[in-house]
Protein backbone atom coordinates (compact mmCIF):
# COMPACT_ATOMS: atom_id res chain seq x y z
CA UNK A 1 -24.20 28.61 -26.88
CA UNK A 2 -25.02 25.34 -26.06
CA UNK A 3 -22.15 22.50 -24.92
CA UNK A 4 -22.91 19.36 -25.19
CA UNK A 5 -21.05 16.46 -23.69
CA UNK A 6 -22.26 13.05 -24.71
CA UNK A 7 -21.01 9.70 -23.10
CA UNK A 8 -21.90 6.40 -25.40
CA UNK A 9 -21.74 3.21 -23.25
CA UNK A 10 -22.84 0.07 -24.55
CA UNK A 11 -22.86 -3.36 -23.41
CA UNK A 12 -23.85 -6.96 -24.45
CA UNK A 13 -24.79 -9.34 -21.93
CA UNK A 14 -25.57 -11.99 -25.41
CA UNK A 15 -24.99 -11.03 -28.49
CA UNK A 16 -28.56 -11.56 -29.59
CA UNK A 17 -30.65 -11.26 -26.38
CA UNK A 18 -29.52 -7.87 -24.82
CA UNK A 19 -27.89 -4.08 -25.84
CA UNK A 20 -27.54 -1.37 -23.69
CA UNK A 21 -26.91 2.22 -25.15
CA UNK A 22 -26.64 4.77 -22.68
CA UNK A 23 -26.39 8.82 -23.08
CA UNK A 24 -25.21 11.12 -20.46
CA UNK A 25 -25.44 14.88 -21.82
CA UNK A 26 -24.42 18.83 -20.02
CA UNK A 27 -25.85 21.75 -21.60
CA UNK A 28 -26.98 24.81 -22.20
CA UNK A 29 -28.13 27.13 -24.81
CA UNK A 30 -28.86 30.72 -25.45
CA UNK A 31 -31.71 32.45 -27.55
CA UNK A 32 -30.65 35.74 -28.95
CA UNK A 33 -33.27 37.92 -27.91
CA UNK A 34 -32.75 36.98 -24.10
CA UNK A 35 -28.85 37.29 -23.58
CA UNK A 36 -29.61 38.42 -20.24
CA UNK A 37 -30.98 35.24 -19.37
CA UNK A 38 -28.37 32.83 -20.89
CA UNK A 39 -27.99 29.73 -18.88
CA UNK A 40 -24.81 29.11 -17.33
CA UNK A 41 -22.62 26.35 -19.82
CA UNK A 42 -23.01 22.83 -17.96
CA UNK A 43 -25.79 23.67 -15.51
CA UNK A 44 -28.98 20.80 -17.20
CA UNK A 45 -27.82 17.23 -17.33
CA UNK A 46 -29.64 14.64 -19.44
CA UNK A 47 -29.51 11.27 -19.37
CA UNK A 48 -31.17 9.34 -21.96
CA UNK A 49 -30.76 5.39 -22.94
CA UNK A 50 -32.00 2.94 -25.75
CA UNK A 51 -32.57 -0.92 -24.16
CA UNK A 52 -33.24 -3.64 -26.38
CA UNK A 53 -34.00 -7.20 -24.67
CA UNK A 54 -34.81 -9.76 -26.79
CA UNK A 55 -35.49 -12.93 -24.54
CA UNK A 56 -36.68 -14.91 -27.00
CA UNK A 57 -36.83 -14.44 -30.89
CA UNK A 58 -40.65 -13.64 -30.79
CA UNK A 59 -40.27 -11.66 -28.15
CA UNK A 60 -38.93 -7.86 -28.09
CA UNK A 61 -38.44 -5.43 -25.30
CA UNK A 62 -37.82 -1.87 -26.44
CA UNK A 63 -36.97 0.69 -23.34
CA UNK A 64 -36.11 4.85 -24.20
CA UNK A 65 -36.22 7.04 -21.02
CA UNK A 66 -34.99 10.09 -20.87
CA UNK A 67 -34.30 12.46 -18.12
CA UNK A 68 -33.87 16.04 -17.90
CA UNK A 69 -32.59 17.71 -14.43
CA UNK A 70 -31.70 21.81 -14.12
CA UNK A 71 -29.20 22.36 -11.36
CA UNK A 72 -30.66 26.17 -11.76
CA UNK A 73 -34.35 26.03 -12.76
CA UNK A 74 -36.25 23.26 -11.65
CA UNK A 75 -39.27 23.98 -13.76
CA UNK A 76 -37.14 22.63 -16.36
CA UNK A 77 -36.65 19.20 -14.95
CA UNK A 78 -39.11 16.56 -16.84
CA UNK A 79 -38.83 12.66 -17.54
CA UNK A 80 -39.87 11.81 -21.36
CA UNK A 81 -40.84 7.83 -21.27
CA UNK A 82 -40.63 8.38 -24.87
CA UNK A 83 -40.80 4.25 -25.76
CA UNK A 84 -41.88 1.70 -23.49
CA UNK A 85 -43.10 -1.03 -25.55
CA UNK A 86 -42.98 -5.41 -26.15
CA UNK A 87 -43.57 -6.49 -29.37
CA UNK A 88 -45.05 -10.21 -30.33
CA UNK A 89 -44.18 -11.37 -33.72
CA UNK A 90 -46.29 -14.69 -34.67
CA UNK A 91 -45.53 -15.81 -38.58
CA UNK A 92 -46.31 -12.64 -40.38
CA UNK A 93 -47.95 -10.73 -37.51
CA UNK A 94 -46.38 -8.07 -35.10
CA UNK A 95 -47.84 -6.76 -32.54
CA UNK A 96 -46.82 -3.71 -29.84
CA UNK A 97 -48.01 -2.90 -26.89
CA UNK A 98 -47.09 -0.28 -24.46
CA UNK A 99 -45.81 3.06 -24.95
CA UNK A 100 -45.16 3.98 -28.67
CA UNK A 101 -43.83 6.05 -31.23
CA UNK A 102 -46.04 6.28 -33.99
CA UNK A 103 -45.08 8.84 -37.37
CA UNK A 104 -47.20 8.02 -40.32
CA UNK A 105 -46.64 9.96 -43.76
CA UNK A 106 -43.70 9.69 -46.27
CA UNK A 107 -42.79 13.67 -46.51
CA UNK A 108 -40.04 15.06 -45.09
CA UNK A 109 -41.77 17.70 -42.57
CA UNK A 110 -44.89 18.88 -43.86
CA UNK A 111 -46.90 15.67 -43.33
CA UNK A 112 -50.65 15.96 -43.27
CA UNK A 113 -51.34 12.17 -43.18
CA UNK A 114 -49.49 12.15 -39.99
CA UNK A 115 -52.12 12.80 -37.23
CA UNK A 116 -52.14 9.61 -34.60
CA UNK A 117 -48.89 11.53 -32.41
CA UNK A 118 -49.59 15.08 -30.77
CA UNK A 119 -47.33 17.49 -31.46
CA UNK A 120 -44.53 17.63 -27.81
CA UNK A 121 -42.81 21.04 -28.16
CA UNK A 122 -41.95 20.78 -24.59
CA UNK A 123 -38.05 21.50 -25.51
CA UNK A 124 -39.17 24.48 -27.47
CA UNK A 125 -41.80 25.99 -29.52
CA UNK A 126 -40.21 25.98 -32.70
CA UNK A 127 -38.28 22.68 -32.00
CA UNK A 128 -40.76 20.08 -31.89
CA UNK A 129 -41.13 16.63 -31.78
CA UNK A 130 -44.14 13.80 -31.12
CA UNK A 131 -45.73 12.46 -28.40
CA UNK A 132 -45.32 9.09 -27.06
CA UNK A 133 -49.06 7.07 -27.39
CA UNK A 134 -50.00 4.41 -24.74
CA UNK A 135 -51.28 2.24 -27.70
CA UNK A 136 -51.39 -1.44 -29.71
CA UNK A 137 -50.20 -1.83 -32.89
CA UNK A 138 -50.65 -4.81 -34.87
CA UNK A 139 -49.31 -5.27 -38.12
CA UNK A 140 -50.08 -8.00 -40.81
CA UNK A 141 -47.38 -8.49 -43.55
CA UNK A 142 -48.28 -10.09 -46.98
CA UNK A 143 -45.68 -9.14 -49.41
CA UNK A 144 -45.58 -6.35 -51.37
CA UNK A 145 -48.40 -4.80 -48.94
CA UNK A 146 -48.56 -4.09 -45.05
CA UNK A 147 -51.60 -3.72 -43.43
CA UNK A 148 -51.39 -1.94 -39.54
CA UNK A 149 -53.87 -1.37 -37.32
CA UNK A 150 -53.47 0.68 -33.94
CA UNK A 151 -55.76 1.69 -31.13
CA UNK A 152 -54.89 4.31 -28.18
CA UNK A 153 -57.02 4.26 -25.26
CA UNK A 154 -55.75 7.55 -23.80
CA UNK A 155 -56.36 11.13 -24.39
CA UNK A 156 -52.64 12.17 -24.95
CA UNK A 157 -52.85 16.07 -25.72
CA UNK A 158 -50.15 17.67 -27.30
CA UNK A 159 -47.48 18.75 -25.14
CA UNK A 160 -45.79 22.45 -24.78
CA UNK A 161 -43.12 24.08 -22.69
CA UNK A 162 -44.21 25.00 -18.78
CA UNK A 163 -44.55 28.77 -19.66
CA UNK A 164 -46.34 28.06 -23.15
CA UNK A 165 -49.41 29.13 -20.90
CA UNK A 166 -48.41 32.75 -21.34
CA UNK A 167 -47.84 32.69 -24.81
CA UNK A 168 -50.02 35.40 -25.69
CA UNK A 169 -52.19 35.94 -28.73
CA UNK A 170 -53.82 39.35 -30.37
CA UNK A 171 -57.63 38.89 -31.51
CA UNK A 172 -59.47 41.26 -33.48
CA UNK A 173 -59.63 44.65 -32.07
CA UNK A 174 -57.97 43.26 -28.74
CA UNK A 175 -54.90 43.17 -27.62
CA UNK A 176 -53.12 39.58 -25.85
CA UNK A 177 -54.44 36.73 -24.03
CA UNK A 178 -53.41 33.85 -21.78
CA UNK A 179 -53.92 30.81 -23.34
CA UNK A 180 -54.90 27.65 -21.26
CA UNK A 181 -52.85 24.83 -22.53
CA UNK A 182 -53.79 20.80 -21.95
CA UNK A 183 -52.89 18.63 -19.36
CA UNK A 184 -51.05 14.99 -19.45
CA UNK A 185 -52.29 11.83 -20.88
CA UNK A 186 -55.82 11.40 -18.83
CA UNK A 187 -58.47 8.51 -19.42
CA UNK A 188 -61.09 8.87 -22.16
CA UNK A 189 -64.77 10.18 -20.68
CA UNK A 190 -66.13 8.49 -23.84
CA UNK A 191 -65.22 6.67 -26.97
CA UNK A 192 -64.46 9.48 -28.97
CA UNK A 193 -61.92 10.47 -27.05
CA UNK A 194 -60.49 6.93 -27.97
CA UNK A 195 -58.38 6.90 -31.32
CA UNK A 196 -58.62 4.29 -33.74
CA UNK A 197 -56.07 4.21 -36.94
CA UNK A 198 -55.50 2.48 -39.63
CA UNK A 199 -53.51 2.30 -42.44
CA UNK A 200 -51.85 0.08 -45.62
CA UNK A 201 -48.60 0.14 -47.01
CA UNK A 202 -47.51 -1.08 -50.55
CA UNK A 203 -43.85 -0.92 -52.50
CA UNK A 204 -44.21 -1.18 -56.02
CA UNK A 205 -40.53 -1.37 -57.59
CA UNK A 206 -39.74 2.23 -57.08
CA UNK A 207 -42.98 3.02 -55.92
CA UNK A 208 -44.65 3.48 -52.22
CA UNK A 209 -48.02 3.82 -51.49
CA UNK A 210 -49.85 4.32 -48.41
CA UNK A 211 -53.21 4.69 -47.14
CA UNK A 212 -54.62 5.52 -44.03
CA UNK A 213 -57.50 6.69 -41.21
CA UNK A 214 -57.51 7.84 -38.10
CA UNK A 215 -60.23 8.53 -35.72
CA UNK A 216 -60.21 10.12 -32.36
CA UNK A 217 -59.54 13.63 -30.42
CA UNK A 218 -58.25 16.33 -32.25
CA UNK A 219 -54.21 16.49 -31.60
CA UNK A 220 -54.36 20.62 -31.62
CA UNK A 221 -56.79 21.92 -29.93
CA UNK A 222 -59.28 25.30 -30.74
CA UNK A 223 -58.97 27.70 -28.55
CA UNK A 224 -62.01 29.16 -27.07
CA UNK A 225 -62.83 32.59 -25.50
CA UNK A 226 -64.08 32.45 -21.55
CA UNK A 227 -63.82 35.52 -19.25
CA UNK A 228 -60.48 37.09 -21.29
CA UNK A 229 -58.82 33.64 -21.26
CA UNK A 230 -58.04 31.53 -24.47
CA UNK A 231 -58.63 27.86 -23.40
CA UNK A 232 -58.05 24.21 -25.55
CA UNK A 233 -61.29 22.80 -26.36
CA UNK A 234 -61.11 19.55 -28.05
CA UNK A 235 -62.91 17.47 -30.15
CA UNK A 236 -63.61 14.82 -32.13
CA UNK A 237 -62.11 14.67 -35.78
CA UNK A 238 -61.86 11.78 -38.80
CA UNK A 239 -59.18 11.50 -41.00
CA UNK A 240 -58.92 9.97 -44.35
CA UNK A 241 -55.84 10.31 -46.34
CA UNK A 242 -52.79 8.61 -48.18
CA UNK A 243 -49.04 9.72 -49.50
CA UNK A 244 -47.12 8.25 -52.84
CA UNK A 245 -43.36 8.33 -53.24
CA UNK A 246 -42.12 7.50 -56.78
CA UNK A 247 -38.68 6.93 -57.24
CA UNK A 248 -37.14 8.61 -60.65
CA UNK A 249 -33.26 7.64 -60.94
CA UNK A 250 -31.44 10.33 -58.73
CA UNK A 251 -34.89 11.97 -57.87
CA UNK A 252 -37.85 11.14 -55.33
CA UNK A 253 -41.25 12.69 -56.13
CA UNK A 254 -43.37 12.82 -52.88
CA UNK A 255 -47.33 13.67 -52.51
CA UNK A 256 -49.67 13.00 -49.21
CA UNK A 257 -53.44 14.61 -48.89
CA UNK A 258 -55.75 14.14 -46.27
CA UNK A 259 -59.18 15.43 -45.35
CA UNK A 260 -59.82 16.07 -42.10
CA UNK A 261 -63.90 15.70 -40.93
CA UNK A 262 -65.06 17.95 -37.71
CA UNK A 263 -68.73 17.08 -38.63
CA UNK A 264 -69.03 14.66 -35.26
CA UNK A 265 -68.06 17.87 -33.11
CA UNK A 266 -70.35 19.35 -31.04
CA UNK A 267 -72.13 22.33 -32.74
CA UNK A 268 -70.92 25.45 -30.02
CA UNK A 269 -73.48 28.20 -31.00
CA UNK A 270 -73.26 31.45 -31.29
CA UNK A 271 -75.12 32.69 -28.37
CA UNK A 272 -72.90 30.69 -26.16
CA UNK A 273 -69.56 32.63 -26.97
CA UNK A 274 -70.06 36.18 -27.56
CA UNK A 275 -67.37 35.98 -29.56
CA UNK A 276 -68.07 34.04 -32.97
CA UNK A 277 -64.59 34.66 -33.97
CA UNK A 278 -63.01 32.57 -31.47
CA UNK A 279 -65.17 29.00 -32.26
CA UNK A 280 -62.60 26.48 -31.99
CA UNK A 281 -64.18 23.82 -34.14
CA UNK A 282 -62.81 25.14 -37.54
CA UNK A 283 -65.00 23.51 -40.81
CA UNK A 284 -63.84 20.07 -42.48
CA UNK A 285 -60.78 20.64 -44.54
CA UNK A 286 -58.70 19.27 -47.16
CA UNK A 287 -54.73 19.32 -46.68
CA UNK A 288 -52.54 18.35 -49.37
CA UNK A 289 -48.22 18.34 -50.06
CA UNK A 290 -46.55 18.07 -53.28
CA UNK A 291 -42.80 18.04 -53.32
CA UNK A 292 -39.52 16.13 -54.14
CA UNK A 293 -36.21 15.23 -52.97
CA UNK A 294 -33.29 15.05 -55.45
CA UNK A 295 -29.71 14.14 -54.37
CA UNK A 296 -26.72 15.19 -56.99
CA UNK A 297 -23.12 13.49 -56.83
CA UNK A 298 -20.28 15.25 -58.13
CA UNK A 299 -21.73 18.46 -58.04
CA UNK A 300 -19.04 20.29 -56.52
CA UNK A 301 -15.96 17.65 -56.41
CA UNK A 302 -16.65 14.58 -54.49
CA UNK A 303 -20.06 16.10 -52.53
CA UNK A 304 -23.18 14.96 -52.28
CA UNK A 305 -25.88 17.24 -52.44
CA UNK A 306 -29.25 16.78 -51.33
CA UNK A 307 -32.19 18.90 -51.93
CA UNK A 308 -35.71 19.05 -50.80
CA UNK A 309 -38.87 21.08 -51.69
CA UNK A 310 -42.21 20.70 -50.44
CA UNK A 311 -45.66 22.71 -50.65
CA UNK A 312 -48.23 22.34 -48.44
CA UNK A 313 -51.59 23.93 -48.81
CA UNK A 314 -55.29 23.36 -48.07
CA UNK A 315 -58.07 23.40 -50.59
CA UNK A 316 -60.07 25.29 -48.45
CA UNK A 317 -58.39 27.54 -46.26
CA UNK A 318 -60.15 29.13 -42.92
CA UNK A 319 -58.53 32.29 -41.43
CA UNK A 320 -59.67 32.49 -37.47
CA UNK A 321 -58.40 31.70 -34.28
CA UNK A 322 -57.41 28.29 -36.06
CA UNK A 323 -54.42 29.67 -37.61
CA UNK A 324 -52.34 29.82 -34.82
CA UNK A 325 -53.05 25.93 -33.86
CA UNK A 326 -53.29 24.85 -37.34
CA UNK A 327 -50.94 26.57 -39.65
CA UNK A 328 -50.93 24.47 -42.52
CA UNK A 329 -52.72 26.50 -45.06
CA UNK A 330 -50.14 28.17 -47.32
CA UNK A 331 -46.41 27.12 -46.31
CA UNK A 332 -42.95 25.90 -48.88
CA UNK A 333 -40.08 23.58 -46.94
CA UNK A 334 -36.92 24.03 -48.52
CA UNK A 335 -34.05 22.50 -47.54
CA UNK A 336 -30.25 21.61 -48.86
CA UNK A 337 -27.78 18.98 -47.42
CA UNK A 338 -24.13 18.61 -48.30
CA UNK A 339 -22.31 15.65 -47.07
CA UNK A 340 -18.52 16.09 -48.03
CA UNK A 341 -16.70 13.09 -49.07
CA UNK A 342 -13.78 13.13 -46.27
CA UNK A 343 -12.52 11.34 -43.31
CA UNK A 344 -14.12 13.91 -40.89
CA UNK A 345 -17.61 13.06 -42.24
CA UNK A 346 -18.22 16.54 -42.38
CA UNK A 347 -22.17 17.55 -42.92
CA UNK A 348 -23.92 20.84 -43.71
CA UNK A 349 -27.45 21.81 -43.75
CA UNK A 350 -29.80 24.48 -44.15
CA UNK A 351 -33.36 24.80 -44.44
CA UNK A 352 -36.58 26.99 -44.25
CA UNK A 353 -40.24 27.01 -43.92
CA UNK A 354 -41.96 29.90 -44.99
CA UNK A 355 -45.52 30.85 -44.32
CA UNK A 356 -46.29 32.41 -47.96
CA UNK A 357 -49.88 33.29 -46.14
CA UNK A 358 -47.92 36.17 -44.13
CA UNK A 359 -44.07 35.99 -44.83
CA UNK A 360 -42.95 34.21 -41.80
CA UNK A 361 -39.64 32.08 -42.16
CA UNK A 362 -38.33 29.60 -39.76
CA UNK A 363 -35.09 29.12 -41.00
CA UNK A 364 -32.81 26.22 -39.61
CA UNK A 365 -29.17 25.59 -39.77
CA UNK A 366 -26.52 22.85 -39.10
CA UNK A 367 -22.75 22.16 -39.41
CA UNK A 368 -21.28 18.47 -38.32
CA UNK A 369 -17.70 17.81 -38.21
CA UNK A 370 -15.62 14.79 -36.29
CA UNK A 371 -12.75 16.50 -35.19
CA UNK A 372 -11.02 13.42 -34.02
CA UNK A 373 -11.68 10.00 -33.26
CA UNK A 374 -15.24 9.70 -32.00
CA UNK A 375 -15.13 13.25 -30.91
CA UNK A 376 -17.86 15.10 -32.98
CA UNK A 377 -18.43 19.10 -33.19
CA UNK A 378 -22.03 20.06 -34.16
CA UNK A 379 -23.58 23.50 -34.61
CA UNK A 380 -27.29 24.38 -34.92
CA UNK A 381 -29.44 27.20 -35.17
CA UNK A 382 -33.13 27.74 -35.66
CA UNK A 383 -34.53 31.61 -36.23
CA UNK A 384 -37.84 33.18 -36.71
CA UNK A 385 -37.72 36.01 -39.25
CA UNK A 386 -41.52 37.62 -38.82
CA UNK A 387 -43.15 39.16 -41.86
CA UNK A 388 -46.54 40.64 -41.67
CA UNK A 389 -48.46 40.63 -39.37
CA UNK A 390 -51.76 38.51 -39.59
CA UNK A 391 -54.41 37.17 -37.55
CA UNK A 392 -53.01 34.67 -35.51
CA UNK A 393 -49.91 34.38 -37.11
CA UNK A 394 -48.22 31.57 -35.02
CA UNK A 395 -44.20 32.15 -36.29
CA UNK A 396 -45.06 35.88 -35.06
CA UNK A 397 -45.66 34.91 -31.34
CA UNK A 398 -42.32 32.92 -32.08
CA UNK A 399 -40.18 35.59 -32.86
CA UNK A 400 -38.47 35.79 -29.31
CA UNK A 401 -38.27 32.06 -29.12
CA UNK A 402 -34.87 32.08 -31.29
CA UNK A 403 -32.20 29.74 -30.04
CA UNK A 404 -28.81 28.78 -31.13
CA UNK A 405 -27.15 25.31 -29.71
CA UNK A 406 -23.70 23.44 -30.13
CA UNK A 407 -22.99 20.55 -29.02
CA UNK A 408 -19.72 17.99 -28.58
CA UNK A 409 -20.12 14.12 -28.71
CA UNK A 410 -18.00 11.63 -27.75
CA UNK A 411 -18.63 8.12 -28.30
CA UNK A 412 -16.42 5.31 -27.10
């Protein structure tokens, strides 16, 4: 199990210039399928904090380091700048600058117009998150409609755990390879390695409507066969896309598409991998969700209820070594929330994507309870169930990555 031990500190040097929020956090975890290898309770300390200075009313500095240190594994210990930014607001402009995050796309999970942030599973494979950007953002506001611009300079590949560069993978009549992962953030070696985005945002009474480009390195790279290894290649993709939410009384009907152009990659012929079915440059594509979110009072006593479905699916989907980077080709979300009406503000949740391509289910779970006070109990749990197997078939190189966490805040 995981304990979790969280210490809230905040202070105000003014009221409107300065806030300090700082985290302090001991835990560990287990994973089901390697008991022997449980990590002792209390042995990884984090330390994470949010730091808002605002000097001046135009001015905004927004600070979010976090630190990770193993007393028992120090191949575990990492520093996540994960914001790092000052913002410039002039009349109806905003700018950013610095270190950013950046998550475009109005569906819950399955979001195919988000594509600026690289996927960071460095906390686990099937728990991930996004990747910081060194970027600019500026944003114009003319009411009802938004219009943002962004440019990152970097290369910022996605990020995975230290020994993701075992992860093996079975292709065609062979059996596993070693796959080379990417490196940190590293300058561009020309400008399409630099991403440029754009996009515009528009509420419409109870509608929202965005639209929105991006053009730059591919965020998950191809793998590509050399001397028995799998290693990223990347390359240049465009992306041209945009995402509706409409409002219906207790109901939220959500849609994004987005085609994604690989026609400015470089052509990698035949005769230069021996292996045709390991080209990493998969052909243009066309990725689209459909889904909806309703929320139901009264259902069972004083409960809310939440609930969430969402396809996602491509118009034209390509089965090769692609699959395993780029899975979205065939999968459902489903979740269901509860939030109980009571003093403990107790929450439960359980959700599930399923690869309807092969069977595969990741299936999530969480309980939240304030036992007293500020003192609040939370469970989690996120599974791989493996159905059949399939080329590539990324949840089935997942199966042993199980893991099952609790953890105990206290805020004061």
């Amino acid at each position: 199990m995981r304990a979790l031990l969280v210490l809230l500190v905040a202070s105000h040097a003014a009221a409107d210039e300065w806030l300090t929020r700082v985290t302090l956090s001991l835990d560990s975890e287990v994973q089901p399928e390697h008991l022997d290898q449980w990590r002792t309770p209390l042995t990884r300390f984090t330390l994470s904090a949010d730091l808002d200075w605002r000097p001046d009313p135009a001015v905004r500095i927004h600070l979010r380091p976090r630190f990770a240190i193993d007393a028992v594994d120090s191949e575990r210990n990492r520093f996540i700048p994960r914001e790092a930014s000052v913002a410039l607001t002039a009349g109806p402009v905003d700018v950013h600058l610095g270190l950013l995050e950046l998550r475009w796309g109005l569906c819950e999970v399955l979001r195919p117009t988000d594509t600026l942030a690289p996927v960071d599973a460095g906390q686990g494979l099937i728990r991930p998150d996004r990747v910081a950007l060194v970027a600019m953002q500026v944003a114009l506001t003319l009411e009802p409609v938004i219009f943002e611009a962004v440019v990152a300079p970097l290369v910022h590949p996605a990020r995975f755990p230290s020994g993701a560069a075992q992860l093996g993978f079975s292709l065609g009549g062979f059996d596993r390879f070693r796959l080379d992962l990417p490196g940190a953030a590293r300058p561009p070696e020309d400008l399409d390695e630099v991403t440029f985005a754009s996009r515009v945002r528009a509420t419409l009474g109870p509608v929202e409507l965005h639209a929105a480009w991006m053009s730059g390195p591919t965020r998950l790279p191809g793998p590509w066969l050399d001397d028995l290894t799998l290693r990223a290649v990347s390359y240049p993709i465009d992306v041209f896309g945009g995402a509706l939410a409409w409002t219906v009384g207790p109901v939220v009907l959500r849609g994004e598409v987005a085609h994604t152009s690989t026609r400015r990659a470089p052509d990698f012929r035949v005769e230069e991998n021996p292996h045709p079915y390991t080209e990493p440059i998969p052909p243009s594509t066309t990725a689209y969700v459909a889904g909806l979110e309703a929320t139901l009072w009264d259902l069972v006593g004083d409960h809310d209820l939440t609930l969430v479905a969402e396809y996602v699916g491509e118009v034209r989907p390509y089965y090769d070594a692609q699959a395993a980077l780029r899975p979205l080709q065939g999968d459902l979300y489903v979740a269901a929330r509860w939030a109980f009406d009571d003093d403990d503000d107790t929450r439960l949740g359980v959700s599930a994507v399923i690869d309807l391509k092969r069977t595969d289910t990741l299936f999530r779970a969480f309980a939240e309870r304030r036992l007293v006070a500020d003192l609040v109990l939370r469970l989690e749990a996120a599974l791989v169930f493996a159905g059949e197997t399939g080329p590539l078939s990324v949840l089935h190189e997942l199966s042993s990555e199980d893991v099952v966490t609790a953890s105990l805040s206290w805020a004061f």
